[in-house]
C-alpha atoms as a PDB file:
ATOM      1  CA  UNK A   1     109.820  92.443 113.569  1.00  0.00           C
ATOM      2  CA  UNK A   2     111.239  88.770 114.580  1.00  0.00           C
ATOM      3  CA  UNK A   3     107.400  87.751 115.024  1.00  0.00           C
ATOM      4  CA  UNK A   4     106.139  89.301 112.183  1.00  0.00           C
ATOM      5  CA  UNK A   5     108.893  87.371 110.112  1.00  0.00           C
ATOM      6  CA  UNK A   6     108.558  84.005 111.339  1.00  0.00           C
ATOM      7  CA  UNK A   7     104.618  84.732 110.576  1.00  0.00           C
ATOM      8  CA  UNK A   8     105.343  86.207 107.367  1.00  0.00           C
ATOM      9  CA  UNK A   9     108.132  83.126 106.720  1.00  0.00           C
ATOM     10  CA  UNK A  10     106.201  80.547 107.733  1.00  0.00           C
ATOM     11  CA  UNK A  11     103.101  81.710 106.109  1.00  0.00           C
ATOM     12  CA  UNK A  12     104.496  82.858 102.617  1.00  0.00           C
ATOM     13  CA  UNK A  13     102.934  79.167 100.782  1.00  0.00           C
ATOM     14  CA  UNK A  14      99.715  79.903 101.915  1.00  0.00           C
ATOM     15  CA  UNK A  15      99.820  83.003 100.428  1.00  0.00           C
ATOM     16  CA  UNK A  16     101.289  80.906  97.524  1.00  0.00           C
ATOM     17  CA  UNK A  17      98.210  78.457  97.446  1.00  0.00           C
ATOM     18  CA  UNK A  18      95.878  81.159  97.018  1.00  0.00           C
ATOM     19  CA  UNK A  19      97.299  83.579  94.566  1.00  0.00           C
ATOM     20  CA  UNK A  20      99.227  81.043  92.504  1.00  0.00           C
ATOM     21  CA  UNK A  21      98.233  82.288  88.652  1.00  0.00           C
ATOM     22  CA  UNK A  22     101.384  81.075  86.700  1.00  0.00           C
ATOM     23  CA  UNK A  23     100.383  77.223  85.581  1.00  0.00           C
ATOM     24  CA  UNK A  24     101.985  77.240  82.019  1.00  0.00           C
ATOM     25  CA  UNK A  25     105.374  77.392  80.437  1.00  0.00           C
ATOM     26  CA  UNK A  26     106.513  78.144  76.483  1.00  0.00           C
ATOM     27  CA  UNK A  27     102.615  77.295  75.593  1.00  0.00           C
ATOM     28  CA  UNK A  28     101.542  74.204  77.923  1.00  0.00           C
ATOM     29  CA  UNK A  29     101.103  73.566  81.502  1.00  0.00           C
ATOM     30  CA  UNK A  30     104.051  73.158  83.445  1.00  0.00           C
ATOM     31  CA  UNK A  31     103.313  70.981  86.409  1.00  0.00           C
ATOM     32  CA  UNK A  32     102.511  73.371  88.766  1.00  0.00           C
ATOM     33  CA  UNK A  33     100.359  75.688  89.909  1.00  0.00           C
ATOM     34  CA  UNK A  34     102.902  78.611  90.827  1.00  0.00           C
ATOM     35  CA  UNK A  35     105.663  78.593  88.377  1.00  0.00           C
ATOM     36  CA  UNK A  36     107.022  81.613  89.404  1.00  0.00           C
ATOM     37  CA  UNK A  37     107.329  79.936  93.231  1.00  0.00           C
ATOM     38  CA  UNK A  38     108.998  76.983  91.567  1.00  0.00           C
ATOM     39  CA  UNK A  39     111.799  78.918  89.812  1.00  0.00           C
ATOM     40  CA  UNK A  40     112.841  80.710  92.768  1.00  0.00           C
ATOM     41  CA  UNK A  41     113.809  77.529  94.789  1.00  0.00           C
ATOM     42  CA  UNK A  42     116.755  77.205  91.736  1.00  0.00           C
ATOM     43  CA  UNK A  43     117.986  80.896  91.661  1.00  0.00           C
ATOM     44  CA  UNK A  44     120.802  81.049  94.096  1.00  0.00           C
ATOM     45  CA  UNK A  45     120.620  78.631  97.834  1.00  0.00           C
ATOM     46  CA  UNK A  46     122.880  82.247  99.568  1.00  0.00           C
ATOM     47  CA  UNK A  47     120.121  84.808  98.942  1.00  0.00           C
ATOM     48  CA  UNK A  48     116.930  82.912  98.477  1.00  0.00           C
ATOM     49  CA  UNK A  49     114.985  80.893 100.800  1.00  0.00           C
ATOM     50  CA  UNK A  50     112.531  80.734 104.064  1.00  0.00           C
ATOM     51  CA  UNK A  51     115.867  81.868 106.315  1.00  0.00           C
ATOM     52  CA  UNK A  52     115.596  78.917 109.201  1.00  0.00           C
ATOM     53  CA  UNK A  53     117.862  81.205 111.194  1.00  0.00           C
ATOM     54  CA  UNK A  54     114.911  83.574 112.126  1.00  0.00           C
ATOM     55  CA  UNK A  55     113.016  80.980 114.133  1.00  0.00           C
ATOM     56  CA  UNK A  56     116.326  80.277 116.315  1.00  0.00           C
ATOM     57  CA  UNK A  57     117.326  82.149 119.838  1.00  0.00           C
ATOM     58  CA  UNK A  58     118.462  85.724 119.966  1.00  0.00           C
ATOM     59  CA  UNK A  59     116.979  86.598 116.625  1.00  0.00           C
ATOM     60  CA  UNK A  60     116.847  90.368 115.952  1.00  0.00           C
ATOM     61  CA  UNK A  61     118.470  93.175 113.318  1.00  0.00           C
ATOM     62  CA  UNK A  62     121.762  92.131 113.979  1.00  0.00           C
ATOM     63  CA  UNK A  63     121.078  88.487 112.992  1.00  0.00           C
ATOM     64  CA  UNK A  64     119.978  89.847 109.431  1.00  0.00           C
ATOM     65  CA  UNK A  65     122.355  92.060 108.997  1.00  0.00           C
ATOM     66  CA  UNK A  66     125.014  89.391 109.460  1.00  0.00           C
ATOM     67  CA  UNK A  67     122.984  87.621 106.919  1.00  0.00           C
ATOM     68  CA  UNK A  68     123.089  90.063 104.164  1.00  0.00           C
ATOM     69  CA  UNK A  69     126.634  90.824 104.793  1.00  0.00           C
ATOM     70  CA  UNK A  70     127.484  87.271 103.809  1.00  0.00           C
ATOM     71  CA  UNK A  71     125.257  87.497 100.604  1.00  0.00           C
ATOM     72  CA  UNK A  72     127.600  87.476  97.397  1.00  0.00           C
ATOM     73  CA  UNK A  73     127.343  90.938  95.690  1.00  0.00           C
ATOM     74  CA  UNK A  74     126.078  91.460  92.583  1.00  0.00           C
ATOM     75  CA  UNK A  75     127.441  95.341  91.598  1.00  0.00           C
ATOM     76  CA  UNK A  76     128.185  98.826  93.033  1.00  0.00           C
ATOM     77  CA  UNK A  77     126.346 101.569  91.807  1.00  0.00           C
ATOM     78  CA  UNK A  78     128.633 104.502  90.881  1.00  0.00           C
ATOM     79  CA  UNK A  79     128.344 107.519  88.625  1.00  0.00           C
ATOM     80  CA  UNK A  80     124.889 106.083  86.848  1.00  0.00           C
ATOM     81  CA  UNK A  81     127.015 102.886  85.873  1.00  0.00           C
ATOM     82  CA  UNK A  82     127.011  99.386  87.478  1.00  0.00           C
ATOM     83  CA  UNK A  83     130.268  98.012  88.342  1.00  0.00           C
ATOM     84  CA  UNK A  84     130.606  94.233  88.601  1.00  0.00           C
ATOM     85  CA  UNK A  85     131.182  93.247  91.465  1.00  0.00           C
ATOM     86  CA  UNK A  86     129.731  89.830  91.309  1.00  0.00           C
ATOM     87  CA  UNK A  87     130.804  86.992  94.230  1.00  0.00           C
ATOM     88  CA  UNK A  88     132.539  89.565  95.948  1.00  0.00           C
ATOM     89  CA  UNK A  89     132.154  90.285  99.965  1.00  0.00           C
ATOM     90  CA  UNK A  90     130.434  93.469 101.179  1.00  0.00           C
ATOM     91  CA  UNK A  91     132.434  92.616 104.592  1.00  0.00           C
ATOM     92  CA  UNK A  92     135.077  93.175 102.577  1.00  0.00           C
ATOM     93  CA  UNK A  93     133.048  96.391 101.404  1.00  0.00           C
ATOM     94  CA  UNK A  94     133.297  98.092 104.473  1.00  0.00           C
ATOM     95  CA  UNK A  95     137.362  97.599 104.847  1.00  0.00           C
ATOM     96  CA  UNK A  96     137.677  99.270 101.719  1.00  0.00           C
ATOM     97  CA  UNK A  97     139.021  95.929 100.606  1.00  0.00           C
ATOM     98  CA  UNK A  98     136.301  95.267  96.810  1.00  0.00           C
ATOM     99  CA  UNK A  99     138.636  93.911  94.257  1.00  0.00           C
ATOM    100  CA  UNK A 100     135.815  96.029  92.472  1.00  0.00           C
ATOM    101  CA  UNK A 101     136.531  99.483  93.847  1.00  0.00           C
ATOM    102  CA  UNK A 102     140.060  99.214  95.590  1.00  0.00           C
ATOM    103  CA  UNK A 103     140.367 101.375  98.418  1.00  0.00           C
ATOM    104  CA  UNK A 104     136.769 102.593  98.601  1.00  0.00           C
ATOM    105  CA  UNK A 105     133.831 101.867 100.986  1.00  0.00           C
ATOM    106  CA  UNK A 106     130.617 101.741 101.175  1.00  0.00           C
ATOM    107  CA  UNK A 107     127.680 104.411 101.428  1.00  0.00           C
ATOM    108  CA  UNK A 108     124.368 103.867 102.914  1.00  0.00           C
ATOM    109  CA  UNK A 109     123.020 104.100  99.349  1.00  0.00           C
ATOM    110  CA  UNK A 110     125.600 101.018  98.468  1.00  0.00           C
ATOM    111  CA  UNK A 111     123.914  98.811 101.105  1.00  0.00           C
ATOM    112  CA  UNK A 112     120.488 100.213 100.399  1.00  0.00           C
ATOM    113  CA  UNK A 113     121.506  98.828  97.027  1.00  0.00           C
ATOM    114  CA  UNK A 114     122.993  95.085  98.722  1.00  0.00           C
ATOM    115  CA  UNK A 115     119.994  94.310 100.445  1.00  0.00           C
ATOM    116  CA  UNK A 116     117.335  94.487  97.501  1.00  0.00           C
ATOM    117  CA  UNK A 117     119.851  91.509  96.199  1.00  0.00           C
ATOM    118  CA  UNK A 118     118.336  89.396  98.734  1.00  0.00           C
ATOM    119  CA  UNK A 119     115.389  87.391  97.327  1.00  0.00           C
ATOM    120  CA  UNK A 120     114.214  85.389 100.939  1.00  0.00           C
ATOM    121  CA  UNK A 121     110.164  84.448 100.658  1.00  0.00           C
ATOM    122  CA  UNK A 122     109.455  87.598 102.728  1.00  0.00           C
ATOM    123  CA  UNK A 123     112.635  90.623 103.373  1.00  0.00           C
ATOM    124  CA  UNK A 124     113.207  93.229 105.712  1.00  0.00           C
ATOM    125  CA  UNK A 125     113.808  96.331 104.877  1.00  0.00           C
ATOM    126  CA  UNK A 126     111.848  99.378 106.004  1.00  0.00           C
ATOM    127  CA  UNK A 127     108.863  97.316 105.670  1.00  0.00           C
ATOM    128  CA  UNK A 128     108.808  93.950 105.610  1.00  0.00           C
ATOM    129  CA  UNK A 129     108.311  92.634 102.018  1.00  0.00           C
ATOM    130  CA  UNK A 130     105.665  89.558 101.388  1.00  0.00           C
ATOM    131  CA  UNK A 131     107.065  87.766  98.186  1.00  0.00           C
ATOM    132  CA  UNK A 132     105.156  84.582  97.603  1.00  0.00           C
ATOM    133  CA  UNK A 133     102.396  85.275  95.753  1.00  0.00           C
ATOM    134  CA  UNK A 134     101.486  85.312  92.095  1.00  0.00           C
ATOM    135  CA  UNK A 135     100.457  88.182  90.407  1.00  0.00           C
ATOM    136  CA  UNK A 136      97.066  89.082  88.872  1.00  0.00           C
ATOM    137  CA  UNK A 137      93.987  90.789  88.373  1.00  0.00           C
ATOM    138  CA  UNK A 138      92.750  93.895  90.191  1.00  0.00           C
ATOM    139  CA  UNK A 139      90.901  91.953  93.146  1.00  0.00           C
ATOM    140  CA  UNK A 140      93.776  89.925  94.256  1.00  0.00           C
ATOM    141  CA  UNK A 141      96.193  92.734  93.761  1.00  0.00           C
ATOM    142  CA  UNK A 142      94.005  94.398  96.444  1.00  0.00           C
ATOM    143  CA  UNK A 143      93.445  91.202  98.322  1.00  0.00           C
ATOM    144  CA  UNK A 144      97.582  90.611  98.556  1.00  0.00           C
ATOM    145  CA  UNK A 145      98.113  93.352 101.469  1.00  0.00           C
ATOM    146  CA  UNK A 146      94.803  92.912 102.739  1.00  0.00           C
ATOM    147  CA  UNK A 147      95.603  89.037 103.806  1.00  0.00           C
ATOM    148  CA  UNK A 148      98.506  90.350 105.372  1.00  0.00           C
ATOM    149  CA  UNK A 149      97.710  93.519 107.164  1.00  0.00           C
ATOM    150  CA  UNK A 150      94.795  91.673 108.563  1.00  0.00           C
ATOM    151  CA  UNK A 151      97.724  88.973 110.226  1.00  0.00           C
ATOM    152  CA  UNK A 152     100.601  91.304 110.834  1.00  0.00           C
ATOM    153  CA  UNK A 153      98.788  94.998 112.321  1.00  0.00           C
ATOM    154  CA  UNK A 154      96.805  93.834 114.368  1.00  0.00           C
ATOM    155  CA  UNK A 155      98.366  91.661 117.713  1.00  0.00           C
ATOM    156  CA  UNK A 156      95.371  89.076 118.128  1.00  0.00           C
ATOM    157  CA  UNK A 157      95.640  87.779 114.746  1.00  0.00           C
ATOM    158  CA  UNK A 158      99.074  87.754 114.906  1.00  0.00           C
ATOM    159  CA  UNK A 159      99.708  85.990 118.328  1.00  0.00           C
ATOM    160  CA  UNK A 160      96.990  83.541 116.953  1.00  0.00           C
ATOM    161  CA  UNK A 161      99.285  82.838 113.559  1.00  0.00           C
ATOM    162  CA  UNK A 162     102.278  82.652 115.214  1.00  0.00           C
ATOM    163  CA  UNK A 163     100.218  79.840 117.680  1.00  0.00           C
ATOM    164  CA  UNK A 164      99.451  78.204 114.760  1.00  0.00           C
ATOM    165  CA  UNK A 165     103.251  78.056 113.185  1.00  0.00           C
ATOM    166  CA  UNK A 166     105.069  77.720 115.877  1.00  0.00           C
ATOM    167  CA  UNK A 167     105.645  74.157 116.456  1.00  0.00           C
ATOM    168  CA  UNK A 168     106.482  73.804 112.555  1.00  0.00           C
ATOM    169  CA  UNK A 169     110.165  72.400 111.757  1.00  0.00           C
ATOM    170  CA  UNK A 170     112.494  73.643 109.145  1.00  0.00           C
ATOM    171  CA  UNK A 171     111.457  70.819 106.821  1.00  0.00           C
ATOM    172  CA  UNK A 172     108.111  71.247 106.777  1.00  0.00           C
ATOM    173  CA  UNK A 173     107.981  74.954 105.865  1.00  0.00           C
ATOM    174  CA  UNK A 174     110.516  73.897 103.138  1.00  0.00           C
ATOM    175  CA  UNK A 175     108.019  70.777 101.971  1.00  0.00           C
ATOM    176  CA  UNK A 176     104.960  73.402 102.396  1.00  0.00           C
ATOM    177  CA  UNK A 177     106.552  75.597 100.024  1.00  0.00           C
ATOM    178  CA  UNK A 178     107.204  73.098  97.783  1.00  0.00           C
ATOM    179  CA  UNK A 179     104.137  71.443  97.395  1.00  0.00           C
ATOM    180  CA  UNK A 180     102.212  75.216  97.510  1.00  0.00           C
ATOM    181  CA  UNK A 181     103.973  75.920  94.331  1.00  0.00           C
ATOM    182  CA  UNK A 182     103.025  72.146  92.636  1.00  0.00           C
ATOM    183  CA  UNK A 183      99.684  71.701  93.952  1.00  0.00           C
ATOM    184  CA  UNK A 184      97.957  75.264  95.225  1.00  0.00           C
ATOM    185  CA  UNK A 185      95.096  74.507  97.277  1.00  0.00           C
ATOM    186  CA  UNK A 186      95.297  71.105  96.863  1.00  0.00           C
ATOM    187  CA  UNK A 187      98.926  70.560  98.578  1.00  0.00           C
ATOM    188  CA  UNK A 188      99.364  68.510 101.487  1.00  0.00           C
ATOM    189  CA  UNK A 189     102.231  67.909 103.217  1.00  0.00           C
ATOM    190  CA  UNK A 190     102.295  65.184 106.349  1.00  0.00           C
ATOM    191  CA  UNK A 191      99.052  66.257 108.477  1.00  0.00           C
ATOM    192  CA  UNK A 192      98.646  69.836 106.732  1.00  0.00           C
ATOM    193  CA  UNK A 193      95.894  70.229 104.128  1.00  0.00           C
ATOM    194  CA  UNK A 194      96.766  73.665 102.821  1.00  0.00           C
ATOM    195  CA  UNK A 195      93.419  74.334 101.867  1.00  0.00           C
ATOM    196  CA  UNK A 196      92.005  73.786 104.982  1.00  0.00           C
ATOM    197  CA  UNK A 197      94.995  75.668 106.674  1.00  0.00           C
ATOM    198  CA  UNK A 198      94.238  78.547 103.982  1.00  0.00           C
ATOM    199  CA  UNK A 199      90.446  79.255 105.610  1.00  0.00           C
ATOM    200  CA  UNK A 200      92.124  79.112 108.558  1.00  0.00           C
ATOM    201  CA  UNK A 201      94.782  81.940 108.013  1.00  0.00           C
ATOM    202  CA  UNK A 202      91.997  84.101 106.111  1.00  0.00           C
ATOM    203  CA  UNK A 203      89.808  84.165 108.556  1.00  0.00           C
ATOM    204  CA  UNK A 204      92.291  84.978 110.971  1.00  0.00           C
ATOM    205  CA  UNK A 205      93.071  88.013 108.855  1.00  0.00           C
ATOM    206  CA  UNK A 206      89.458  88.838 108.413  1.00  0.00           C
ATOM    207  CA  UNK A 207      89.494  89.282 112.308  1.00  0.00           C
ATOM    208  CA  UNK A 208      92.288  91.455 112.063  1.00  0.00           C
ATOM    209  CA  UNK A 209      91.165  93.347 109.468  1.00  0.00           C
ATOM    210  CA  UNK A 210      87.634  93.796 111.010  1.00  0.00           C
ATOM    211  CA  UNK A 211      89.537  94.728 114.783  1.00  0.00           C
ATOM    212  CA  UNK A 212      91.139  97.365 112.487  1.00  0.00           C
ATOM    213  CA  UNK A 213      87.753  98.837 111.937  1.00  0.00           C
ATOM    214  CA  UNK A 214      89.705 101.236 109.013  1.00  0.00           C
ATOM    215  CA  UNK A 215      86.425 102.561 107.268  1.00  0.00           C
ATOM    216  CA  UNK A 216      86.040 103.515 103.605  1.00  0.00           C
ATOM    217  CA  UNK A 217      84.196 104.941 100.996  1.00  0.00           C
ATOM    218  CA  UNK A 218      83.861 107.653 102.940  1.00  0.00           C
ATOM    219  CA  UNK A 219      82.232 105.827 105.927  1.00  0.00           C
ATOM    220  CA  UNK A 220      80.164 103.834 103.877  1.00  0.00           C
ATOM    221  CA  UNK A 221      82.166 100.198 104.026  1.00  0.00           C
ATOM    222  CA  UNK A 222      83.135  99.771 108.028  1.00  0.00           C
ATOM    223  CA  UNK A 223      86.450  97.976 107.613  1.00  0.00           C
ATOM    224  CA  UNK A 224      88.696  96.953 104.965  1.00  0.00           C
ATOM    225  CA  UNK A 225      87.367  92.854 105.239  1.00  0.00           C
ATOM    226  CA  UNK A 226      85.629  93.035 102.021  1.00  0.00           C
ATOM    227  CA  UNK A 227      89.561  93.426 100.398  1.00  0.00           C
ATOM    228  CA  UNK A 228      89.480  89.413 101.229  1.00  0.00           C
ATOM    229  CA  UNK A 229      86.356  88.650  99.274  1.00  0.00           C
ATOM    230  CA  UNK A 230      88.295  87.151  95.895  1.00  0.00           C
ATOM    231  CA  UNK A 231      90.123  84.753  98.852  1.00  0.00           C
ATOM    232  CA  UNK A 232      86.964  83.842 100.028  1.00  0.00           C
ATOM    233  CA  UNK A 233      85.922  82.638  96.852  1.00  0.00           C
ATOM    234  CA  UNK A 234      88.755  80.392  95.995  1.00  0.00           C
ATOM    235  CA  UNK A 235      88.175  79.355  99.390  1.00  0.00           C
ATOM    236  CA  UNK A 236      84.628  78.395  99.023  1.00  0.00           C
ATOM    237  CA  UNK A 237      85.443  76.809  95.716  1.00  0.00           C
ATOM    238  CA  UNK A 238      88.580  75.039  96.766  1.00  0.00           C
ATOM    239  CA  UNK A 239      90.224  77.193  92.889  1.00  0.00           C
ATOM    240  CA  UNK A 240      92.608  79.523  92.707  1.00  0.00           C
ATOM    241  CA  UNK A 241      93.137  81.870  89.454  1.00  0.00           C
ATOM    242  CA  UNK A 242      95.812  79.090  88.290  1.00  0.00           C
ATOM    243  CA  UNK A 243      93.018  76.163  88.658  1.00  0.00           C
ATOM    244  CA  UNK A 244      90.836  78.533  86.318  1.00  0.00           C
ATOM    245  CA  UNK A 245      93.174  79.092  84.040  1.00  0.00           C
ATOM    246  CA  UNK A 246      93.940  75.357  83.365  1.00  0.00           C
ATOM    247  CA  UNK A 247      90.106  74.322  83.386  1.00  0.00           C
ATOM    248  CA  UNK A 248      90.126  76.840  80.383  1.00  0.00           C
ATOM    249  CA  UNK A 249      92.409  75.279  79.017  1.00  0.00           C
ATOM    250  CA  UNK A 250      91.661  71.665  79.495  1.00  0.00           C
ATOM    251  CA  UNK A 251      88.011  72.622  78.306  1.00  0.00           C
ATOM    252  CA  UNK A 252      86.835  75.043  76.333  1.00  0.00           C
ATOM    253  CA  UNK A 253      90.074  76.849  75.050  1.00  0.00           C
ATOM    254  CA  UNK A 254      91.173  72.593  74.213  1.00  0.00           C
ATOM    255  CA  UNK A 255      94.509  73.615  74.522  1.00  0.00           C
ATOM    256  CA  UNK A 256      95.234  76.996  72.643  1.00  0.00           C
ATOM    257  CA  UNK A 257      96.580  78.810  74.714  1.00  0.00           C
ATOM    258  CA  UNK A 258      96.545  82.081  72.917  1.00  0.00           C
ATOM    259  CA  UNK A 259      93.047  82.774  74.216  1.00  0.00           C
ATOM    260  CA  UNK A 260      94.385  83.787  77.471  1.00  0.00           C
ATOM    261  CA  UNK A 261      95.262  87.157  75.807  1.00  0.00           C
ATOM    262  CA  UNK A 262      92.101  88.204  74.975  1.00  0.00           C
ATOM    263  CA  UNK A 263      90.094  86.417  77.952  1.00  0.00           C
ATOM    264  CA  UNK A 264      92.458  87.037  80.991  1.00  0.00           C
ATOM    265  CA  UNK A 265      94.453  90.087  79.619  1.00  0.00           C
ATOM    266  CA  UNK A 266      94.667  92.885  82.826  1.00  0.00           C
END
């Protein structure tokens, strides 16, 4: 789990990069390539965030736990009704101590309920949940998992990610993530060119993916690498869906943006 994280964690803006599809705000480009990245950096500092406590010593399940625990609540779930229980402590929780529910405590389903309040760029829970990229059309929504089963499931390709990440500091997967969400593919940040580091990652998972050896199509595909294909392209063409979007509508659209509906509706 802890390497799989600090992967995942470390990871999460190239996975930005190349699915970033959200370049416009209330009619007109907004500045950056992955809006939706960009507005979760401002939601809330305590539940939000590339955790820099996973890459420290002793890591494990009890580390996030703690973590959680010390998230703000939002509500408790009772009776089909939400009960505000907003800034309160789910330490508190467990004493039977909510100024929300006086004298009650929590069940499983109540912290079931506390930990999808957590927004970090990737989140344990019984699976580990990738969160930085865009969404979009059919292809990528196939090509999402695929990057990342190809890096986490199978151990070369993830011993050779976490090589690659490993000797990264807090601040620059913080800047990395930051300048995914501004400038996709194009982003660099110190030494890192993040779209050279992006045909790095994918072909790692294409290894993985390929090692796999998961067939389809009832035999007829040999492995699940073709899933990848759409990343190869923006690869190859140094564009991701966002980059598209905006050459529409720096060209040929000239700035209506209405025509997205019909052309790019999924």
């Amino acid at each position: 789990m802890v390497q799989k994280m600090r992967v995942a964690l470390a990871l999460q803006p190239v996975a930005t990069a190349l699915f970033a599809n959200s370049p416009f705000f209330e009619g007109k480009p907004n500045g950056h390539k992955s809006w939706r990245s960009r507005i979760w950096r401002d939601l809330d500092a305590a539940r939000t965030g590339t955790l820099p406590f996973f890459f420290e010593e002793g890591m494990g399940f009890q580390r996030y736990v703690d973590y959680v625990l010390d998230v703000p609540m939002y509500f408790v779930y009772r009776d089909g009704k939400y009960i505000d229980a907003l800034g309160q402590s789910f330490r508190a929780f467990l004493k039977g101590e909510l100024p929300a529910l006086p004298g009650e405590k929590p069940t499983l389903s109540d912290w079931a309920d506390h930990m999808t309040t957590v927004f970090p760029e990737a989140r344990v829970k019984k699976y580990i949940e990738m969160r930085g990229a865009d969404g979009g059309p059919w292809r990528r929504l196939c090509a999402l998992p695929a990057f990342w089963v190809g890096l986490m499931y199978d151990q070369n390709a993830l011993d050779a990610a976490w090589d690659l990440v490993k000797g990264w500091d807090t601040e620059t997967r913080d800047a990395m993530r930051v300048a995914a969400s501004k400038d996709g593919l194009q982003a660099k940040v110190g030494n890192f060119n993040m779209h050279d580091l992006a045909r790095e990652v994918v072909a790692m998972s294409h290894e993985g993916l390929k090692a796999r050896a998961l067939s389809g199509a009832g035999g007829m595909v040999p492995d699940e690498t073709h899933f990848l294909n759409a990343l190869h392209e923006s690869i190859e063409s140094g564009k991701t869906p966002a980059d598209e979007l905006l050459d529409k509508y720096n060209g040929e659209w000239a700035g209506d943006l209405s025509r997205i509906y019909a052309e790019y509706s999924y």
